[in-house]
Protein backbone atom coordinates (compact mmCIF):
# COMPACT_ATOMS: atom_id res chain seq x y z
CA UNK A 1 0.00 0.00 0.00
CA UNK A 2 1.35 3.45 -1.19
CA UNK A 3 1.30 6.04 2.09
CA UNK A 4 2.49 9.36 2.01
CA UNK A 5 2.75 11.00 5.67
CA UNK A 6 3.15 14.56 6.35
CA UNK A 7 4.36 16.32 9.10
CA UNK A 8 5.95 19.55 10.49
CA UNK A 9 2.54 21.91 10.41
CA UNK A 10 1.28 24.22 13.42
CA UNK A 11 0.93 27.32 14.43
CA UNK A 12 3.28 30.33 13.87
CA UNK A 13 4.32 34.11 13.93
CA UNK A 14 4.45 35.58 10.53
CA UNK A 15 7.99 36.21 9.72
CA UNK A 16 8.82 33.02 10.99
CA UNK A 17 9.63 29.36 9.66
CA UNK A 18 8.17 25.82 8.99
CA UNK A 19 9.76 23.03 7.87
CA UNK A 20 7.22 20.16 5.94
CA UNK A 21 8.50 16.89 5.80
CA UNK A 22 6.50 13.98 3.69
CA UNK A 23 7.36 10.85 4.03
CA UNK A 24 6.37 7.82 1.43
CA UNK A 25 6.40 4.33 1.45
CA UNK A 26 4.90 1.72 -0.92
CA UNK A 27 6.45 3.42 -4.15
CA UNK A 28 9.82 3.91 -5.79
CA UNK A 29 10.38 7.38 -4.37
CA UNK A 30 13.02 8.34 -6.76
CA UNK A 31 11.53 8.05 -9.41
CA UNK A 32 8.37 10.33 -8.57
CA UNK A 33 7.78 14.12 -9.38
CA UNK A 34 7.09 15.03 -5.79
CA UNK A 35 4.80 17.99 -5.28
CA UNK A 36 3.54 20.30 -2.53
CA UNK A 37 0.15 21.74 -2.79
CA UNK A 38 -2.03 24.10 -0.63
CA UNK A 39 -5.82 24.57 -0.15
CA UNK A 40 -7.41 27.40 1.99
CA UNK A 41 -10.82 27.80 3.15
CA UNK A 42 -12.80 28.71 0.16
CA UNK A 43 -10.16 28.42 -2.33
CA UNK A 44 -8.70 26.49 -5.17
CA UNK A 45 -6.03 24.26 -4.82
CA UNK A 46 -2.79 25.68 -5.72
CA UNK A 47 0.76 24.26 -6.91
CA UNK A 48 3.04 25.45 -4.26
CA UNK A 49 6.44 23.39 -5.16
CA UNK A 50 8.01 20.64 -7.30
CA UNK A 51 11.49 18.83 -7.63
CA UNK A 52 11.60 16.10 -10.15
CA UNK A 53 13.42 12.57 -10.01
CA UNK A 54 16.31 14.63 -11.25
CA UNK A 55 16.47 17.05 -8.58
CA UNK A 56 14.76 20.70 -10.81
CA UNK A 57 12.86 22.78 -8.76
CA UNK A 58 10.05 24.93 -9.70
CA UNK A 59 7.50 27.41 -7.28
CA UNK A 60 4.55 29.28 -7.43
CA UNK A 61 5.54 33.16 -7.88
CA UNK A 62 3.92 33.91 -4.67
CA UNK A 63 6.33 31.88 -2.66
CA UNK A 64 9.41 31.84 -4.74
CA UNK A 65 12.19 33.07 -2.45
CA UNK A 66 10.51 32.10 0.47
CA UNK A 67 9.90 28.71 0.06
CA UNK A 68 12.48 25.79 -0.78
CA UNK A 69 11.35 22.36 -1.70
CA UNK A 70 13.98 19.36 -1.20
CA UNK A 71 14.33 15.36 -1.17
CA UNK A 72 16.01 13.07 0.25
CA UNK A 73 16.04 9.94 -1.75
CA UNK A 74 18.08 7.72 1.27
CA UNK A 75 15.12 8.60 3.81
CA UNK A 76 12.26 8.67 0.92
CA UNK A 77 10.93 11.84 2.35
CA UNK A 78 10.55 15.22 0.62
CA UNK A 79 10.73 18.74 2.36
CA UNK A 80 9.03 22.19 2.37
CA UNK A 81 11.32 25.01 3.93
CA UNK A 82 9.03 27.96 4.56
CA UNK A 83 10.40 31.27 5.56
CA UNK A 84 9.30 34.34 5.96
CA UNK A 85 5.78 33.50 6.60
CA UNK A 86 2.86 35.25 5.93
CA UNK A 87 -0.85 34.86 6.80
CA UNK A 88 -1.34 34.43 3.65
CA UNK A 89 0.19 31.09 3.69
CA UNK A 90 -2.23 29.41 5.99
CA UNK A 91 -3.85 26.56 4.36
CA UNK A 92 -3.80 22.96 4.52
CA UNK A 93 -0.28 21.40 2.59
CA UNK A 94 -0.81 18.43 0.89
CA UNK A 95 2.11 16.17 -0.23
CA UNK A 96 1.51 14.65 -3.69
CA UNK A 97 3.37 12.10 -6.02
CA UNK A 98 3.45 12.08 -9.35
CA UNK A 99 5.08 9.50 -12.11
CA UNK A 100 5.22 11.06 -15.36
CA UNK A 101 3.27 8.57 -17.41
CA UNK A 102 1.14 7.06 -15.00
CA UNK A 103 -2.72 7.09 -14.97
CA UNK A 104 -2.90 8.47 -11.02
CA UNK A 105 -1.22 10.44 -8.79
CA UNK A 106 -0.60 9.54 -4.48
CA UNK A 107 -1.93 12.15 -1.87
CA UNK A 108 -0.82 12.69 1.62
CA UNK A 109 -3.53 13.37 4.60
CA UNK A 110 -2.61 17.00 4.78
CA UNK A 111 -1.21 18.92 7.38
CA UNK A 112 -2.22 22.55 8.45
CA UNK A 113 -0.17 25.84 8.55
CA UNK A 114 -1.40 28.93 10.07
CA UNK A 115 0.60 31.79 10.06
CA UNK A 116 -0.47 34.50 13.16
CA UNK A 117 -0.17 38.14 12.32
């Protein structure tokens, strides 16, 4: 069974920093697109952050600078740095999967970041 288990979300000060860690099991990790997306309240999904198999890196403009997404393929986990935080950031961050290829993508549970002003 494919899992993928986030962690790392709470509460904090804007201007502060998270760190998002995923961690999956049941698939071959390197070889997934690994993704970080965010959902508030009343709006749409967005694409937050991507590294490929290969290791390129890609964010949303509202988070580029900010934001650094990483994995580690030893420990089959990928991370979101956040920085800077703003309350704009609070939403629920959802780890995602992604084979180039293949019919489906693999979703974590979510994990929730609020960001106090």
């Amino acid at each position: 069974q494919v899992q993928l288990v986030e962690s790392g979300g709470g509460l904090v000060q804007a201007g502060g920093s998270l760190r998002l860690s995923c961690a999956a099991s049941g698939i071959i990790f390197s070889l997934y697109t690994m993704n970080w997306y965010r959902q508030a309240p009343g709006k749409q999904q967005e694409l937050v952050a991507a590294v490929t198999s290969g290791g390129s890196t890609n964010y949303a403009d509202s988070v580029k600078g900010r934001f650094t997404i990483s994995r580690d393929n030893a420990k089959n986990t990928v991370y979101l740095q956040m920085n800077s935080l703003k309350s704009e950031d609070t939403a629920a961050y959802y780890c995602n999967a992604h084979f180039p290829g293949l019919g489906h993508d693999y979703w974590g549970q979510g994990t929730q970041v609020t960001v106090s002003s």
